[in-house]
N, C-alpha and C. Protein backbone atom coordinates (compact mmCIF):
# COMPACT_ATOMS: atom_id res chain seq x y z
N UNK A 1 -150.53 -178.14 -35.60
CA UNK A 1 -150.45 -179.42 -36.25
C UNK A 1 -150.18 -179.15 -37.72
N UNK A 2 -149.48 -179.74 -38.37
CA UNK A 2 -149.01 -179.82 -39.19
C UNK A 2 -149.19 -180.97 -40.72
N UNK A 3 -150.06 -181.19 -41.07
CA UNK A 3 -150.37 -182.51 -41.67
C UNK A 3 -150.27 -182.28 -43.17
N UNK A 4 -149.82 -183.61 -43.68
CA UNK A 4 -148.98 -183.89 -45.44
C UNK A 4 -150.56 -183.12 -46.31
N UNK A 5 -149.48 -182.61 -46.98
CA UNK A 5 -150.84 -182.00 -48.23
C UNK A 5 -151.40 -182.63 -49.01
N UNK A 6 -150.70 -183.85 -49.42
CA UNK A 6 -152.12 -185.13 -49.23
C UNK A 6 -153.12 -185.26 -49.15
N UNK A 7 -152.87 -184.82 -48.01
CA UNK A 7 -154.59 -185.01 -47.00
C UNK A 7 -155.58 -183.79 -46.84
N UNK A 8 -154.95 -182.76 -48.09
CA UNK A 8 -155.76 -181.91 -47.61
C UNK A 8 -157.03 -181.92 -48.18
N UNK A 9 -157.68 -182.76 -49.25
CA UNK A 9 -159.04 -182.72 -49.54
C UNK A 9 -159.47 -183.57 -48.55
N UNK A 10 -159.25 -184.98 -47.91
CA UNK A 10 -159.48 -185.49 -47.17
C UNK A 10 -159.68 -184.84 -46.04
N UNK A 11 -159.43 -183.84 -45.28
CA UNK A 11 -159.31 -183.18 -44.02
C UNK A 11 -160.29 -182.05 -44.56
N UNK A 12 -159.92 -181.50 -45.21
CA UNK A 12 -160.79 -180.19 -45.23
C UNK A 12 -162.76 -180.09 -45.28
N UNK A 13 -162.85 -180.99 -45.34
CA UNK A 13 -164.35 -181.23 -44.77
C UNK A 13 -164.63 -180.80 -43.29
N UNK A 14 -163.50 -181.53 -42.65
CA UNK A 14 -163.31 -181.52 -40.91
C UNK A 14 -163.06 -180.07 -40.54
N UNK A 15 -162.25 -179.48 -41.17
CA UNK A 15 -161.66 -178.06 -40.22
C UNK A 15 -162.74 -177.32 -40.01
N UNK A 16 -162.46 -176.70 -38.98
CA UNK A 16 -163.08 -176.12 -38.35
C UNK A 16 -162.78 -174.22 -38.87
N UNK A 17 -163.72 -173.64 -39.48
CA UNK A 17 -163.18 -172.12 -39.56
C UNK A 17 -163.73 -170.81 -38.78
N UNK A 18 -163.35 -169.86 -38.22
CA UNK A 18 -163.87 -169.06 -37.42
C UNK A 18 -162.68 -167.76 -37.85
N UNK A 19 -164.17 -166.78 -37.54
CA UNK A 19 -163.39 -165.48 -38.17
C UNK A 19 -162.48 -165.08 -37.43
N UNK A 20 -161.49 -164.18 -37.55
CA UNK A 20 -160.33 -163.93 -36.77
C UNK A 20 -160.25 -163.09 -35.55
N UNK A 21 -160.01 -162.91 -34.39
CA UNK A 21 -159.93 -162.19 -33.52
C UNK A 21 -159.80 -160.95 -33.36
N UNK A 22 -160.07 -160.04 -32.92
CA UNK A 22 -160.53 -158.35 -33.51
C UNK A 22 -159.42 -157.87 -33.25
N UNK A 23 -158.73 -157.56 -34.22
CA UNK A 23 -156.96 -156.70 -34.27
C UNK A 23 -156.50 -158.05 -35.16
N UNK A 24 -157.15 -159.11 -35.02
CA UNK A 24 -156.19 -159.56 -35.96
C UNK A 24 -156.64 -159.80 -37.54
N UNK A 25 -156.28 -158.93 -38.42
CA UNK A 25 -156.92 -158.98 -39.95
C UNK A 25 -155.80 -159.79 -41.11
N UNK A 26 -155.43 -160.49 -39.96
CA UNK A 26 -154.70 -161.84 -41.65
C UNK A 26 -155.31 -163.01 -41.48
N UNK A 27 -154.93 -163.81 -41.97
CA UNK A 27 -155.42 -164.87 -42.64
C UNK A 27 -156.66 -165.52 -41.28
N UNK A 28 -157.42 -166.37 -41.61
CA UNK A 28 -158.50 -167.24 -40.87
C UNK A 28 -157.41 -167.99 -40.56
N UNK A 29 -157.20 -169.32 -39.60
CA UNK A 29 -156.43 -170.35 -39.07
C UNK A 29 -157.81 -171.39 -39.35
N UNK A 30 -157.49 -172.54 -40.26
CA UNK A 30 -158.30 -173.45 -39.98
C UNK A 30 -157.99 -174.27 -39.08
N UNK A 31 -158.67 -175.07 -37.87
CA UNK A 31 -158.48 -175.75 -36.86
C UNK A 31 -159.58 -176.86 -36.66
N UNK A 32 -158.56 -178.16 -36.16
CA UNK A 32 -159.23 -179.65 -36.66
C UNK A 32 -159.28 -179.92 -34.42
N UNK A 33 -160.59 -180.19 -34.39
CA UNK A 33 -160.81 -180.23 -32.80
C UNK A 33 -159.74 -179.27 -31.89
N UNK A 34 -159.76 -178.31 -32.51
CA UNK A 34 -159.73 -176.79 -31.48
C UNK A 34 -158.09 -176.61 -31.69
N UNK A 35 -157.76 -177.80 -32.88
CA UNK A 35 -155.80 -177.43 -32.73
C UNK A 35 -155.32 -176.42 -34.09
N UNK A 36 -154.89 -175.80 -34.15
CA UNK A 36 -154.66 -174.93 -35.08
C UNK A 36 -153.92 -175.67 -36.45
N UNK A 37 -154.27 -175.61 -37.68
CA UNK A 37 -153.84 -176.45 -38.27
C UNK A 37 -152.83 -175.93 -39.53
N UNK A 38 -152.22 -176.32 -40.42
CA UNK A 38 -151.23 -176.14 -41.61
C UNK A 38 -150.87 -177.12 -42.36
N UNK A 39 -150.57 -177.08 -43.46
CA UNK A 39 -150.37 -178.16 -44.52
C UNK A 39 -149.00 -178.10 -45.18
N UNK A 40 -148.36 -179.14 -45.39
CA UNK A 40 -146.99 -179.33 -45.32
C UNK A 40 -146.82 -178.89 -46.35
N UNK A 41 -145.10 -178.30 -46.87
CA UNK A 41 -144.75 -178.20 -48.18
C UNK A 41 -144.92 -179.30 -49.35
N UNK A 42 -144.89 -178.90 -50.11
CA UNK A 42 -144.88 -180.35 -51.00
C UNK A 42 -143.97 -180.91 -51.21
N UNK A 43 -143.85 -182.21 -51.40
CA UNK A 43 -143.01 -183.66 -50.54
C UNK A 43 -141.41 -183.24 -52.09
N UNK A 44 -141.85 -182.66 -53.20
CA UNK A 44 -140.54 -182.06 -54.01
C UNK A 44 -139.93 -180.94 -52.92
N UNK A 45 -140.28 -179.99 -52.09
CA UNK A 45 -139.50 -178.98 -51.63
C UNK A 45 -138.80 -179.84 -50.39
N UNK A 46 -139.93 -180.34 -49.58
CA UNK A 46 -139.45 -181.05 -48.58
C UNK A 46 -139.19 -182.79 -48.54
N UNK A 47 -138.60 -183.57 -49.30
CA UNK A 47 -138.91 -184.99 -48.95
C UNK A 47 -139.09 -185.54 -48.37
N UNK A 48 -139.18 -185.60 -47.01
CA UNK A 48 -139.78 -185.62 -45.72
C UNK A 48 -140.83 -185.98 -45.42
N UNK A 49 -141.94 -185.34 -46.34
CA UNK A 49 -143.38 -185.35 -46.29
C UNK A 49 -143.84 -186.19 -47.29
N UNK A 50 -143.03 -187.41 -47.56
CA UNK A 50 -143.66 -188.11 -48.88
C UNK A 50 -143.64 -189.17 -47.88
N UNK A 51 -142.98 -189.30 -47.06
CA UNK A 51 -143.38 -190.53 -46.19
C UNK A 51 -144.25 -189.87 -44.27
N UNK A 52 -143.89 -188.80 -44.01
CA UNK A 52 -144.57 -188.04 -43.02
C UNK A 52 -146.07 -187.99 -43.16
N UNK A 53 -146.96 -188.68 -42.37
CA UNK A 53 -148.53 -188.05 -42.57
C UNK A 53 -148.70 -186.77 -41.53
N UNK A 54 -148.07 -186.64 -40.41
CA UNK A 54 -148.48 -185.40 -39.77
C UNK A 54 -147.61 -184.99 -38.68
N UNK A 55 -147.11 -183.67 -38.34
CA UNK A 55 -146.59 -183.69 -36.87
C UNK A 55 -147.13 -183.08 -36.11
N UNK A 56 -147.25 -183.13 -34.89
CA UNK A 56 -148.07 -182.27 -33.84
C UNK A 56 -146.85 -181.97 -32.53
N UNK A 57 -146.88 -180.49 -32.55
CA UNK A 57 -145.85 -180.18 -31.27
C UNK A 57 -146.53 -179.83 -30.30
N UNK A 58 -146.27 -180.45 -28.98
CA UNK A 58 -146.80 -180.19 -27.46
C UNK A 58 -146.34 -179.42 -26.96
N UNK A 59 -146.99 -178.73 -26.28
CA UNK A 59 -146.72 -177.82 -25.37
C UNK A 59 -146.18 -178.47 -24.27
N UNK A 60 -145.06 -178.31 -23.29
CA UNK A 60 -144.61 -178.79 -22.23
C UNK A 60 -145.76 -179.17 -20.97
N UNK A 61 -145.78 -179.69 -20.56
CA UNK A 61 -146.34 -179.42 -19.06
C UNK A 61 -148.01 -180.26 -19.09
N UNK A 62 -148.99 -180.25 -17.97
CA UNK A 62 -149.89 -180.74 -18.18
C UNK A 62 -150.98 -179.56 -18.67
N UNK A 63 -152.28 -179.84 -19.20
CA UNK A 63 -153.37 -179.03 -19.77
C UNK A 63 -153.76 -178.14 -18.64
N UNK A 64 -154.51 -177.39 -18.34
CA UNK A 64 -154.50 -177.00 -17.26
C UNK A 64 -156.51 -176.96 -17.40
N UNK A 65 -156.83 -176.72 -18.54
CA UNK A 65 -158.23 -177.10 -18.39
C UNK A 65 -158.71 -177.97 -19.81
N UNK A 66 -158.62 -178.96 -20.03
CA UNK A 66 -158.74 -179.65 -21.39
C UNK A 66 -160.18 -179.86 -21.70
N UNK A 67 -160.11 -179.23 -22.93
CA UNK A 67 -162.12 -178.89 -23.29
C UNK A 67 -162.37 -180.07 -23.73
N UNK A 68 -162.20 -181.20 -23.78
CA UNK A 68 -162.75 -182.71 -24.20
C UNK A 68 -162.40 -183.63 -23.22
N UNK A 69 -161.97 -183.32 -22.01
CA UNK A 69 -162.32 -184.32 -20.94
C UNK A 69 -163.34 -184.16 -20.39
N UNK A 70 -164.18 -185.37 -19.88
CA UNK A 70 -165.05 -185.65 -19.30
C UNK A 70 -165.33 -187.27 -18.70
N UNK A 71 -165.62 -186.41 -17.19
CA UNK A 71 -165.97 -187.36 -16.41
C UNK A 71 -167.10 -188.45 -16.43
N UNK A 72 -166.68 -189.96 -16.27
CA UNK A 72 -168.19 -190.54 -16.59
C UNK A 72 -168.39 -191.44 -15.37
């Protein structure tokens, strides 16, 4: 996910941070309900993002185990 830099004091309360996976020694990934997250260029490099609040790309196909469904 991808969301306007805008929002990044607004959001950054929310993310979620966890140390990195063992072999992997770059950067932390902050992630907002388990989606991996990034912050847009700024809306001078890209203009795009002066009217864009966020994009999110799907993966094809259905979830195959989705950690926030639940049955009631």
């Amino acid at each position: 996910m991808i969301i306007a830099r805008r929002y990044r004091e607004l959001v950054n309360a929310y993310l979620e941070r966890s140390p990195p996976w063992r072999g992997q020694l770059d950067t932390i990934t902050p992630r907002l309900y388990g989606l991996p997250v990034e912050f847009s260029p700024t809306p001078e490099e890209e203009p795009c993002w002066a009217v864009i609040n966020f994009d999110l790309e799907k993966e094809p196909g259905v979830p195959v185990r989705y950690p926030y469904f639940r049955l009631f």
